[in-house]
N, C-alpha and C. Protein backbone atom coordinates (compact mmCIF):
# COMPACT_ATOMS: atom_id res chain seq x y z
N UNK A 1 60.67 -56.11 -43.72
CA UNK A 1 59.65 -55.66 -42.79
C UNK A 1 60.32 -54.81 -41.71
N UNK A 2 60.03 -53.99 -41.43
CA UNK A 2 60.20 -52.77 -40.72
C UNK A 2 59.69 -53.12 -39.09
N UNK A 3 60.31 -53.07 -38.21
CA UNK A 3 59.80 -53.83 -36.60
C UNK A 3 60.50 -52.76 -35.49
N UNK A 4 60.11 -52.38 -34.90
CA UNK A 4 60.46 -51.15 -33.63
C UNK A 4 60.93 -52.66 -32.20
N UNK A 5 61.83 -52.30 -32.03
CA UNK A 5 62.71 -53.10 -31.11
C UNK A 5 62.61 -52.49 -29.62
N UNK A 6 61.71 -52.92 -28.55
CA UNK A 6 61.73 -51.83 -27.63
C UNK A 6 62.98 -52.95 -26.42
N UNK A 7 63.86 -52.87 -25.39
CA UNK A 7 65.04 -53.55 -24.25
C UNK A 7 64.40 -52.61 -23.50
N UNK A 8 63.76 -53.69 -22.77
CA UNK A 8 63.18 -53.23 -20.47
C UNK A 8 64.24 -54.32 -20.37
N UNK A 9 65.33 -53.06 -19.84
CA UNK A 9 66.12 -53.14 -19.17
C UNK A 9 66.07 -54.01 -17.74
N UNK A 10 65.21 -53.58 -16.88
CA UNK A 10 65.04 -54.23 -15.70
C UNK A 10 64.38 -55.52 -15.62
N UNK A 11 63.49 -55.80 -16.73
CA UNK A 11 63.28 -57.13 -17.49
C UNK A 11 63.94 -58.38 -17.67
N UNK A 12 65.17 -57.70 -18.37
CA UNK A 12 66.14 -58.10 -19.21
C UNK A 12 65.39 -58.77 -20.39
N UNK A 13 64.84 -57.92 -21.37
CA UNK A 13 64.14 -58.56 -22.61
C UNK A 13 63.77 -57.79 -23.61
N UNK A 14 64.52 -57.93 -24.80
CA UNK A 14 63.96 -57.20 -25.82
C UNK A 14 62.33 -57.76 -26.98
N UNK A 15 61.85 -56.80 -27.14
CA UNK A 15 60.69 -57.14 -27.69
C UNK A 15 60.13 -56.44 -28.81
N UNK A 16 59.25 -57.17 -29.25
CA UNK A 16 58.27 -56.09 -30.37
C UNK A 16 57.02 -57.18 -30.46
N UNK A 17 56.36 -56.11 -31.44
CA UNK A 17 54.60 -56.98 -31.55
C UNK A 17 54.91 -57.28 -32.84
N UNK A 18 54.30 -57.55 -33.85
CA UNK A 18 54.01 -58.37 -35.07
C UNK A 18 52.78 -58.59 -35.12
N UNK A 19 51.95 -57.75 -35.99
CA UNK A 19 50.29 -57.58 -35.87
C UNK A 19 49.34 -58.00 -34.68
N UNK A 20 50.31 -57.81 -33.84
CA UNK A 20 49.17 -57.28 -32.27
C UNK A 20 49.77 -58.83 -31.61
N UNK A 21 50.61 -59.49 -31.74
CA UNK A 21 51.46 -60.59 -31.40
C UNK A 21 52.93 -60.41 -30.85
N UNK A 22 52.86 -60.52 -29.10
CA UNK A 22 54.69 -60.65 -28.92
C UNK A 22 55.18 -61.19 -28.97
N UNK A 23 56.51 -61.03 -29.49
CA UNK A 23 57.62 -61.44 -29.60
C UNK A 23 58.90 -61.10 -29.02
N UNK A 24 59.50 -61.71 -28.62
CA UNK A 24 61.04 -61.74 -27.08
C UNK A 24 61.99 -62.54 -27.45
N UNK A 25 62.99 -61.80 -27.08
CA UNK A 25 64.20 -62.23 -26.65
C UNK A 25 64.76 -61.86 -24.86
N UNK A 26 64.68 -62.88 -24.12
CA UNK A 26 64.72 -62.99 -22.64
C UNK A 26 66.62 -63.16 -22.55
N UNK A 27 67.30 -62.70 -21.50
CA UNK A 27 68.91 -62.92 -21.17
C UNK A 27 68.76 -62.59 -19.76
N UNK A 28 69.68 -62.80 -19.44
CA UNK A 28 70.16 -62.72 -18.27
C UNK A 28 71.57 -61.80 -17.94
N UNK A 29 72.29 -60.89 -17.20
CA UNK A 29 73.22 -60.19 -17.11
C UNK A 29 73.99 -60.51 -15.83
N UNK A 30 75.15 -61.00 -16.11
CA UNK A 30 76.06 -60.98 -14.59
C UNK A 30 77.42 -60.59 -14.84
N UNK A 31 78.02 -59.34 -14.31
CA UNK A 31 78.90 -58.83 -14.74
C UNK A 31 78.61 -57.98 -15.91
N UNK A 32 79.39 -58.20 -17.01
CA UNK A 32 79.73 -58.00 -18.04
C UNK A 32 78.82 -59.13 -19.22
N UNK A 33 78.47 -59.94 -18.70
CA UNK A 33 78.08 -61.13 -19.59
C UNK A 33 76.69 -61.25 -20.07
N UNK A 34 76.22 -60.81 -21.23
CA UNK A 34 74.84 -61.26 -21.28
C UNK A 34 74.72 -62.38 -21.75
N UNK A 35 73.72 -63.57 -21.00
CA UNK A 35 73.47 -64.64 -21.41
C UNK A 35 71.99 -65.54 -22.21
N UNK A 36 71.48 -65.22 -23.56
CA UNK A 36 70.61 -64.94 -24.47
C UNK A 36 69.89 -66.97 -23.88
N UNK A 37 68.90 -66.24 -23.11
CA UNK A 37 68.28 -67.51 -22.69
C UNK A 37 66.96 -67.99 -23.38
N UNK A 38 66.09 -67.14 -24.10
CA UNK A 38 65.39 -67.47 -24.71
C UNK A 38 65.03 -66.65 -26.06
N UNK A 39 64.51 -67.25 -27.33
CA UNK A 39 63.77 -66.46 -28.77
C UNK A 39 62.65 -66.84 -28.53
N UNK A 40 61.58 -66.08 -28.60
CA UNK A 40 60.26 -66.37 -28.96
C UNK A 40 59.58 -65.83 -29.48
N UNK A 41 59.21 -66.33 -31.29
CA UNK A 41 58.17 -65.63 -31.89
C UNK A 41 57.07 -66.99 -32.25
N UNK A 42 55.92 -66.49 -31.90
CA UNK A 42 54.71 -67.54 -31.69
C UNK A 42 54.56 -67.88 -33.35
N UNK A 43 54.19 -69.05 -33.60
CA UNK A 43 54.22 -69.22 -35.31
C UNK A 43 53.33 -68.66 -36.16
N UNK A 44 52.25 -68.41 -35.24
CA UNK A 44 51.45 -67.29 -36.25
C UNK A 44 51.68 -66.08 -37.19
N UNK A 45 53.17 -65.67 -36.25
CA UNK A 45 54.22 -64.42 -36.70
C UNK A 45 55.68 -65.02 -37.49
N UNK A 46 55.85 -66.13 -37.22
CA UNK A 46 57.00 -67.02 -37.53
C UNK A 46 57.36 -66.98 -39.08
N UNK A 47 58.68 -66.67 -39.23
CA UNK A 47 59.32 -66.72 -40.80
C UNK A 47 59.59 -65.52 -41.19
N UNK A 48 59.37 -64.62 -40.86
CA UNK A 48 59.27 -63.18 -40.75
C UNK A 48 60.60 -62.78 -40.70
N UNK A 49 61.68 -63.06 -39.91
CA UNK A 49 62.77 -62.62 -39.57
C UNK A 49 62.79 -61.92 -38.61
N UNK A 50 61.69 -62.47 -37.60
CA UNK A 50 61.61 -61.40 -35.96
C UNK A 50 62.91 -61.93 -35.40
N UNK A 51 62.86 -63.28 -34.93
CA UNK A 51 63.94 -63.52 -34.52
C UNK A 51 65.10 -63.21 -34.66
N UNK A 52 65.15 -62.98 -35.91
CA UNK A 52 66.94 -62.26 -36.45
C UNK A 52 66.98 -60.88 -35.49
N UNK A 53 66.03 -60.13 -35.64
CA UNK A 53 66.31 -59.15 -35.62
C UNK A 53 66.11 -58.90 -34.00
N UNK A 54 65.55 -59.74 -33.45
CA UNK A 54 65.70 -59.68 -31.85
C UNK A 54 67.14 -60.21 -31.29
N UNK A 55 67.80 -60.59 -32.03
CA UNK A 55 68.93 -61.41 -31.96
C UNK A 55 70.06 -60.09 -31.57
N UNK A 56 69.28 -59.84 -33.35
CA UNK A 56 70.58 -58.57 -33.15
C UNK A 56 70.69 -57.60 -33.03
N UNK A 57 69.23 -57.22 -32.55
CA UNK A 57 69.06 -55.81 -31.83
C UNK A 57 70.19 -56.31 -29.83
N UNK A 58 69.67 -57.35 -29.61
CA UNK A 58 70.31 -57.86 -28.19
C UNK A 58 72.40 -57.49 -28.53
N UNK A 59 72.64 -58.24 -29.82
CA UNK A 59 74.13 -58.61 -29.99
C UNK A 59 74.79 -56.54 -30.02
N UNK A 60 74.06 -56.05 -30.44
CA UNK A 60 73.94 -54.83 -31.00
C UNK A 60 74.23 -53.77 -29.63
N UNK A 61 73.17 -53.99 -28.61
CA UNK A 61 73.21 -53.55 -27.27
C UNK A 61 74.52 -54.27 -26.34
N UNK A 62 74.97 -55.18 -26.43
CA UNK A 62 75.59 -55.95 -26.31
C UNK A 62 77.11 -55.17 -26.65
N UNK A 63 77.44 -55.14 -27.62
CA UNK A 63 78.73 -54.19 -28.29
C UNK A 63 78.70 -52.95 -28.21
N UNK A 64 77.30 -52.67 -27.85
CA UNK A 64 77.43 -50.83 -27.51
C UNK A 64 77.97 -50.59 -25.48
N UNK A 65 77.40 -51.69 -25.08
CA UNK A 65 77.75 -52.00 -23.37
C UNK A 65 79.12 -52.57 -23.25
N UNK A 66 79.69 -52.99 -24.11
CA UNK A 66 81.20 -53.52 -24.29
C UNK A 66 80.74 -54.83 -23.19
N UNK A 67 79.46 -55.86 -23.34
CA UNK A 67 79.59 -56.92 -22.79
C UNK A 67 79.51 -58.12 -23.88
N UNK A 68 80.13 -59.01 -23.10
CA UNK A 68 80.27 -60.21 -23.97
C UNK A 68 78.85 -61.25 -24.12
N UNK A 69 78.70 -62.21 -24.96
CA UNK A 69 77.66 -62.75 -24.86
C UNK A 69 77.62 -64.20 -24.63
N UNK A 70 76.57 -64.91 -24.17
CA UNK A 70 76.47 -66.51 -24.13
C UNK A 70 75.34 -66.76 -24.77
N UNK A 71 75.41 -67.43 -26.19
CA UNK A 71 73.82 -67.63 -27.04
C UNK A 71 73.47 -69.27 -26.26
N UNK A 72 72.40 -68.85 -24.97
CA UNK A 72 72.39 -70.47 -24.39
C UNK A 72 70.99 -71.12 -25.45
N UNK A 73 70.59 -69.66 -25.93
CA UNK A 73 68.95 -70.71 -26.48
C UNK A 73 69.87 -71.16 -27.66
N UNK A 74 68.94 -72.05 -28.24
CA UNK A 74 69.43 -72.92 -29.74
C UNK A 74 69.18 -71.94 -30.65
N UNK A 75 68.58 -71.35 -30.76
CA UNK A 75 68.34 -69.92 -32.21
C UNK A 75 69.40 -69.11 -32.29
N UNK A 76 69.82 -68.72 -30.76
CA UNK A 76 70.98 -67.65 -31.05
C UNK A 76 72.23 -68.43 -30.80
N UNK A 77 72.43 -69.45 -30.98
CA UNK A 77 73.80 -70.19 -31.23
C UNK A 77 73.59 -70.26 -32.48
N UNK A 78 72.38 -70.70 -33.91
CA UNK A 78 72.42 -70.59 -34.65
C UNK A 78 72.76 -69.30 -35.55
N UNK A 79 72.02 -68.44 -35.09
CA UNK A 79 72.07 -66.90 -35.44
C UNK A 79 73.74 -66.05 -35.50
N UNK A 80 74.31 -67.11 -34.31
CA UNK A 80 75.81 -66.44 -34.39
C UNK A 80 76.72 -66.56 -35.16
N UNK A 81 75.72 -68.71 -35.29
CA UNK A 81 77.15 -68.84 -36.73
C UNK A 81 77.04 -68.74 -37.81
N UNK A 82 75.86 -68.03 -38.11
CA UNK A 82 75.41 -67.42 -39.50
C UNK A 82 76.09 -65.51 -39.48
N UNK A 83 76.39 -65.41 -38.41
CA UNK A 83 76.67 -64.08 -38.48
C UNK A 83 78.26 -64.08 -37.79
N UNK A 84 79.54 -64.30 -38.40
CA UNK A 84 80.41 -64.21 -37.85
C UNK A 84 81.05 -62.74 -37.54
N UNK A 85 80.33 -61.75 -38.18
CA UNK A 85 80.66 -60.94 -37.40
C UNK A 85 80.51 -60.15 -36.30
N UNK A 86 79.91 -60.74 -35.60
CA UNK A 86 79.66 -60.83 -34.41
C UNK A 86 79.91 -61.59 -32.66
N UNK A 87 81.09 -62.28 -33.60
CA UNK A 87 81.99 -63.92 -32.81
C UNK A 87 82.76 -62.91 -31.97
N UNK A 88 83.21 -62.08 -32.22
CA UNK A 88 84.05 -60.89 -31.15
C UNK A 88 83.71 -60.87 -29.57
N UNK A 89 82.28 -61.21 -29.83
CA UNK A 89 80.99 -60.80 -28.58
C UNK A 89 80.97 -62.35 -27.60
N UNK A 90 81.46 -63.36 -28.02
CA UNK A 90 81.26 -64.68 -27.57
C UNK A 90 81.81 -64.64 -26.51
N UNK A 91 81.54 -64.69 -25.36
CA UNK A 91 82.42 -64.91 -24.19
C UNK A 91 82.99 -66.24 -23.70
């Protein structure tokens, strides 16, 4: 499935819809550090692989800013250790 990833920056939250349904990834920034505080895709949209891809559209922005990351929600601690290549980013 094909999903347009929009980061408000001043937010701090990346997002997209899923048939007229949002979906977020919320962090926090201090320094250098982004800290991935919340996933949320409502279950109506759920299974889809939004979450992945909010994950790693964030981990993605993340390595292009040369900042490190803290996965505090439980999804993106999961998401990381399914994706070790991306452990570089762990602060």
């Amino acid at each position: 499935m094909s999903m347009t990833i929009s980061h408000d920056h001043h937010a701090h939250r990346f997002e997209t819809r899923v048939d007229g349904v949002p979906c977020v990834l919320d962090y926090t920034l201090d320094d250098a550090v982004m800290t991935i505080t919340h996933t949320g895709v409502p279950s109506e949209v759920g299974g889809r692989g939004i979450a992945s891809t909010l994950v790693q559209a964030a981990m993605d922005e993340a390595r292009a800013q040369g900042w490190k990351v803290v996965p505090a929600c439980s999804y993106a601690v999961a998401w990381m250790q399914r994706h070790p290549e991306y452990a570089d980013l762990r602060a």
